[in-house]
N, C-alpha and C. Protein backbone atom coordinates (compact mmCIF):
# COMPACT_ATOMS: atom_id res chain seq x y z
N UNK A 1 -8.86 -35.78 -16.20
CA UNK A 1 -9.73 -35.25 -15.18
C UNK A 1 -10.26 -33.89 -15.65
N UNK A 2 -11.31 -34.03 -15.44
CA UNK A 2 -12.10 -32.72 -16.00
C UNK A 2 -12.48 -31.83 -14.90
N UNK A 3 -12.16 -30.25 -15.08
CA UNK A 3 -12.44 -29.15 -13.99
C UNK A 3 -13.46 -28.55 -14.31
N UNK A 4 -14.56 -28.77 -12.72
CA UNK A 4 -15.69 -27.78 -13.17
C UNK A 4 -15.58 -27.07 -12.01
N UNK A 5 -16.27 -25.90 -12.12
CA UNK A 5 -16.11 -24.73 -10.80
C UNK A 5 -17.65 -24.62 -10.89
N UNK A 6 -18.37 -24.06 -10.03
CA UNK A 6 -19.55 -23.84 -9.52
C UNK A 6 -19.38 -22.27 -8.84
N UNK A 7 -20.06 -21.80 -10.12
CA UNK A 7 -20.96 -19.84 -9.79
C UNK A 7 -21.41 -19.47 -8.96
N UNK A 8 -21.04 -18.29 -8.23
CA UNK A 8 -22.35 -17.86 -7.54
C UNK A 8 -21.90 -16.34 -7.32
N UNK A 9 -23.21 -15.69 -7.61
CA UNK A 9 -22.57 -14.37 -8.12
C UNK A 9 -21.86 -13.98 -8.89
N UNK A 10 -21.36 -14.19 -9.44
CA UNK A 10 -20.76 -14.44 -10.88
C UNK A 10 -18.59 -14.54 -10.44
N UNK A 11 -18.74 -15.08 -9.50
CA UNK A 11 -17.78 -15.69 -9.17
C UNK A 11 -17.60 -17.17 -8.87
N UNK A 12 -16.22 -17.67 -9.19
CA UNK A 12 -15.98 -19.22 -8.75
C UNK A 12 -15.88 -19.15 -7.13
N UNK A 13 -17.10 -20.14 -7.21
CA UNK A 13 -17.29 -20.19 -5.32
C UNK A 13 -16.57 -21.66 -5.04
N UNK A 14 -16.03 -22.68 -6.04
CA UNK A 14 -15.86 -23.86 -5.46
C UNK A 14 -15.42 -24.58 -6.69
N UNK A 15 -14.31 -25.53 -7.17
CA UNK A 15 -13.99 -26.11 -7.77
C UNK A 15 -13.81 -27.37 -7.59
N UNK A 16 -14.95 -28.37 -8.58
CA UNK A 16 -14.69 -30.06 -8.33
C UNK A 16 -14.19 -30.68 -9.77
N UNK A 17 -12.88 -31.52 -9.46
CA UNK A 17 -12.45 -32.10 -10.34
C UNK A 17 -12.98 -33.79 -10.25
N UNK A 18 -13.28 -34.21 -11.85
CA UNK A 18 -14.11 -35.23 -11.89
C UNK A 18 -14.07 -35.81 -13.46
N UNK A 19 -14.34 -36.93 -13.60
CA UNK A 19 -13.56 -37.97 -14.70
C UNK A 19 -15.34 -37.89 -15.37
N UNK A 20 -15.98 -37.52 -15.26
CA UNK A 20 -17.39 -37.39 -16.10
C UNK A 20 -18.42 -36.23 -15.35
N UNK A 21 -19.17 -36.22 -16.71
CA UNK A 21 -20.38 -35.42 -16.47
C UNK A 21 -21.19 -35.60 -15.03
N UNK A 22 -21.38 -34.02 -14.66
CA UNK A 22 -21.43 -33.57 -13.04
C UNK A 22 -22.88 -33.18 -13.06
N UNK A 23 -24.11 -33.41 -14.04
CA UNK A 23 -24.91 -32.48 -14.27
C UNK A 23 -26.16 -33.42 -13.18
N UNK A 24 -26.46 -34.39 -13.11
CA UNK A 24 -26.65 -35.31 -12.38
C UNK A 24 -26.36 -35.53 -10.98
N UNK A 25 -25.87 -35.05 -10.41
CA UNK A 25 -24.54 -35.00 -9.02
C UNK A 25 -25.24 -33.95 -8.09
N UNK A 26 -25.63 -32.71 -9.03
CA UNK A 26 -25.83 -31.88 -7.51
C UNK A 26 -26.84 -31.31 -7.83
N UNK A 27 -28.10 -30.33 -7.12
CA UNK A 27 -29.21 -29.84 -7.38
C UNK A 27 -29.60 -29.13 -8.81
N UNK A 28 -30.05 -28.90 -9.33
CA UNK A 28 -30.14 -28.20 -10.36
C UNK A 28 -29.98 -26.30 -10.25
N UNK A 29 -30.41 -26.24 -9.24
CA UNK A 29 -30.07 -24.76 -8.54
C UNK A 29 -28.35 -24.43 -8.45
N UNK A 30 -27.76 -24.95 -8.37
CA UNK A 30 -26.12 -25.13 -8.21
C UNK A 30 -25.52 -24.88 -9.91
N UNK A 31 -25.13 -23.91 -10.42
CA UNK A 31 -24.57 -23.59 -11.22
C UNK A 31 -22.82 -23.96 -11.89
N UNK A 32 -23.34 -25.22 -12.86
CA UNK A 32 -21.75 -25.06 -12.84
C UNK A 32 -20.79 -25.25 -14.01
N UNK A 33 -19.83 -24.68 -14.17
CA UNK A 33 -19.26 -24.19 -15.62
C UNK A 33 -17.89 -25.10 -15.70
N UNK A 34 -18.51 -26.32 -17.10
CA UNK A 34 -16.77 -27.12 -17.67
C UNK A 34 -15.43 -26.01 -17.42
N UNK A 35 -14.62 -26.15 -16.76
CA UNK A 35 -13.42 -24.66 -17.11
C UNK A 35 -12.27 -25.44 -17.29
N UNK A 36 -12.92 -26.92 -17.88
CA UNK A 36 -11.87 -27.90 -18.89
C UNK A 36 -10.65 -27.28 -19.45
N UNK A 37 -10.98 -26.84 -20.35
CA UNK A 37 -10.19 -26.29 -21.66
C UNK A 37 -10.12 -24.53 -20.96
N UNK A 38 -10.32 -24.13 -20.09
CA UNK A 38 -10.01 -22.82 -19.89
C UNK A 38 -9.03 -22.72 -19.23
N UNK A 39 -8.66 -21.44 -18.57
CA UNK A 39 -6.87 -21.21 -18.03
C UNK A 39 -6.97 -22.30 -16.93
N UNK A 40 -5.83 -22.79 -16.77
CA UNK A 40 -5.56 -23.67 -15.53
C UNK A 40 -5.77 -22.77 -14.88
N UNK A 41 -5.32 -21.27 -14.07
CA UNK A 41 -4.64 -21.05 -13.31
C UNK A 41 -6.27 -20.79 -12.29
N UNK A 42 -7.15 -20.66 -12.81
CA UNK A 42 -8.77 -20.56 -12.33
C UNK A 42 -8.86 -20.78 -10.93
N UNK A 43 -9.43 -20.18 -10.28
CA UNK A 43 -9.83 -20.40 -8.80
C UNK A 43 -10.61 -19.90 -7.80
N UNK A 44 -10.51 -20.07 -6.68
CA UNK A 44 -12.09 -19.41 -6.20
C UNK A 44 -11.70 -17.96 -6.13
N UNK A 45 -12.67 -17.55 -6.37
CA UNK A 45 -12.78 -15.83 -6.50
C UNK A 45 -12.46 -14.97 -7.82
N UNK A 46 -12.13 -15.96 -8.88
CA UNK A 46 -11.85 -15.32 -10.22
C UNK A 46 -13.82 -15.44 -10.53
N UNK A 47 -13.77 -14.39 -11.39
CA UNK A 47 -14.87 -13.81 -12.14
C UNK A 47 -15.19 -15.00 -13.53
N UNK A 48 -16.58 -15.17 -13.36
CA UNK A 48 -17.40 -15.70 -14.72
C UNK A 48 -18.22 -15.06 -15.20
N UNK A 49 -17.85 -14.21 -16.01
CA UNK A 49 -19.19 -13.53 -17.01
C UNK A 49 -20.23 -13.78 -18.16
N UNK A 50 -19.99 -15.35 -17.83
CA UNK A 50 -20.67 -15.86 -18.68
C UNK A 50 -20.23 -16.34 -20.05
N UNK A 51 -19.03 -16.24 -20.11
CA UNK A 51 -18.09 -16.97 -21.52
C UNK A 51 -16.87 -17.21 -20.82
N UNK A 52 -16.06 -15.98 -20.09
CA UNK A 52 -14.82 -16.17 -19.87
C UNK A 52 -14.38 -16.11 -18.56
N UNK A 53 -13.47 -17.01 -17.80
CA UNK A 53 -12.83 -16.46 -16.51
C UNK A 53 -11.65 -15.87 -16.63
N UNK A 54 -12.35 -14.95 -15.51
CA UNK A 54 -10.94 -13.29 -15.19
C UNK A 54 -10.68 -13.86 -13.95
N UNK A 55 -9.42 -13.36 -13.84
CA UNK A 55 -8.89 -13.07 -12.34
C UNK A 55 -9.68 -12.18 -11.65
N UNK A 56 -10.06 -12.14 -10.45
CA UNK A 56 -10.34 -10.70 -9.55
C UNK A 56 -9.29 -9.71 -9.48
N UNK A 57 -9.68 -8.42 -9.85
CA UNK A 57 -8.90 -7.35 -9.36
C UNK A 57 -7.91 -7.58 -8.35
N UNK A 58 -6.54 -6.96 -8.55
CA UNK A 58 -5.64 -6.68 -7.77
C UNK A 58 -5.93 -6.26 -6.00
N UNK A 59 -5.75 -7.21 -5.09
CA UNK A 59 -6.41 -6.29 -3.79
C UNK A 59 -5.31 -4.75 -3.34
N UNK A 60 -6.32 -3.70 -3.21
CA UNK A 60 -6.03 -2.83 -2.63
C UNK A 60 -4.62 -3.09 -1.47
N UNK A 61 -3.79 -2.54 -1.50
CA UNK A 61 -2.53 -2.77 -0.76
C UNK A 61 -2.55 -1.52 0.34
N UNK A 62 -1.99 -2.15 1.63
CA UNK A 62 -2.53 -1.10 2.67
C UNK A 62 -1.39 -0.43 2.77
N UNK A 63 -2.35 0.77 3.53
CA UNK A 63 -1.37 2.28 3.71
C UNK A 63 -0.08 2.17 3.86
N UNK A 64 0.53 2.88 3.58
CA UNK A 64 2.06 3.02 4.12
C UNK A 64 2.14 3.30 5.44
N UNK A 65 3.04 2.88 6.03
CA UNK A 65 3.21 2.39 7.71
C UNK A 65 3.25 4.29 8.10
N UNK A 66 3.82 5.15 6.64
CA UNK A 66 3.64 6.41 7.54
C UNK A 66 2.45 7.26 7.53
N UNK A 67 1.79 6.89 6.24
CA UNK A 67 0.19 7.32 6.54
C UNK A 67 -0.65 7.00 8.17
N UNK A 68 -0.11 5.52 8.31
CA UNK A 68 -0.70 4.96 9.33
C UNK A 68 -0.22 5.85 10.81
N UNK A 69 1.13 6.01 10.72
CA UNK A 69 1.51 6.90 11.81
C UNK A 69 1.01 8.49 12.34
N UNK A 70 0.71 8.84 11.06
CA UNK A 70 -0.03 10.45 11.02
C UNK A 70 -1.54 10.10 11.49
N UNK A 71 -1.94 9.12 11.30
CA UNK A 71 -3.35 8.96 11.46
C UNK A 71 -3.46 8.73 12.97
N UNK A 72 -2.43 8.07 13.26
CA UNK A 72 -2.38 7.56 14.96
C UNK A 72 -2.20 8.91 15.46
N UNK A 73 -1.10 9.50 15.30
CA UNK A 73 -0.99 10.75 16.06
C UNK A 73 -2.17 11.80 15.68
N UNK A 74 -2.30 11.71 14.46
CA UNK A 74 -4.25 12.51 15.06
C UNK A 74 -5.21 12.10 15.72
N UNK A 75 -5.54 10.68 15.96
CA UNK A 75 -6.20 10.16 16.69
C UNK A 75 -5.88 10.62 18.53
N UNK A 76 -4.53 10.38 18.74
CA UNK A 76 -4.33 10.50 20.04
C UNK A 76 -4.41 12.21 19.93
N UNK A 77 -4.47 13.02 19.19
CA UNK A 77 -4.23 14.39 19.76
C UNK A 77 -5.70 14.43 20.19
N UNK A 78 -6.47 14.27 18.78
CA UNK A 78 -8.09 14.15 19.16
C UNK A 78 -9.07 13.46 20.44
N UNK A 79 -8.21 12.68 21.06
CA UNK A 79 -8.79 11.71 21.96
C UNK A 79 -8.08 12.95 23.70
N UNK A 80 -7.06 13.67 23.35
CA UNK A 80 -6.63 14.37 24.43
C UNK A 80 -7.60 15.51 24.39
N UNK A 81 -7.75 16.07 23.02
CA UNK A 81 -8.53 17.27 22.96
C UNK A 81 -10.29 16.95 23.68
N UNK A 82 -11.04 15.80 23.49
CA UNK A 82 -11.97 15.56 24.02
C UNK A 82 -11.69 15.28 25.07
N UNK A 83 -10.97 15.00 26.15
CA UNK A 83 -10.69 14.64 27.26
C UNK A 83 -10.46 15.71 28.19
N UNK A 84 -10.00 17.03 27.65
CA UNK A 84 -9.79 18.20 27.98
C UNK A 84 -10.77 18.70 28.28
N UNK A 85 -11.59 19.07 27.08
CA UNK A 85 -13.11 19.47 27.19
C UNK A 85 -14.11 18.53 28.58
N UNK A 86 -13.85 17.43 28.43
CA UNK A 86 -14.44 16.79 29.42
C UNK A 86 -13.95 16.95 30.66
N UNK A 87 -12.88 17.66 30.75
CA UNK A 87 -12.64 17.75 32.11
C UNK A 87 -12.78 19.17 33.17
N UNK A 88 -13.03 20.05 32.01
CA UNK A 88 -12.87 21.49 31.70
C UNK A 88 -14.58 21.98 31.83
N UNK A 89 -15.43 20.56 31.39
CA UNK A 89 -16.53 20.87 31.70
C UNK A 89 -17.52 22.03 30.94
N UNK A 90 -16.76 22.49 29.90
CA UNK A 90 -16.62 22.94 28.63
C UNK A 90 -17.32 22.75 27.73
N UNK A 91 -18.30 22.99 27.22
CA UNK A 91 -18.58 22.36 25.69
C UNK A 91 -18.29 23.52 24.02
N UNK A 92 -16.89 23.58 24.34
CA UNK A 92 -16.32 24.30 23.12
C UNK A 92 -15.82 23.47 22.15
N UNK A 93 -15.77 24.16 21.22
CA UNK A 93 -15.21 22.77 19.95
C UNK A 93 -14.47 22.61 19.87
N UNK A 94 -14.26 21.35 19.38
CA UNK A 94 -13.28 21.02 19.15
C UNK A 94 -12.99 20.64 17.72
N UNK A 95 -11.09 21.13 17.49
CA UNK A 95 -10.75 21.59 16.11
C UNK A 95 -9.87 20.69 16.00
N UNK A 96 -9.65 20.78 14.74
CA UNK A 96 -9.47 19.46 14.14
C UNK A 96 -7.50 19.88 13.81
């Protein structure tokens, strides 16, 4: 069985496995690359640059739960500090 993936943007948007030539099969606008003989491990969202497939970059890993906590408690101080002003009738600034 032969693996072809189909480009777009220069990523694998879609992989069809198939026992013959695919060139016939789908529009001519539809881009799509033998990745036969290339790494198995291939899949949607790895990169084609036009010879070779890459993996995509590592995704960004989210904040640490205590970044996230400092951010909350500035949020709520900030959300009291405008609430103050609004009640105070005030239009002094507010500091950060």
């Amino acid at each position: 069985m032969r693996k072809f993936t189909r480009i777009q943007d220069g990523r694998v948007a879609e992989i069809f496995l198939h026992n013959s030539d695919i060139s016939s099969m789908f529009h001519p606008a539809l881009v799509w690359v033998d990745a036969s003989s290339a790494n198995s491990d291939i899949a949607e969202g790895w990169i084609y640059d036009g010879k070779e497939f890459l993996p995509p970059p590592p995704r960004q890993s989210e904040p640490p739960p205590m970044m996230i906590d400092n951010i909350h408690k500035q949020l709520i101080a900030l959300i009291a500090q405008v609430e103050a002003i609004k009640q105070s009738g005030n239009s002094a600034r507010i500091t950060a």
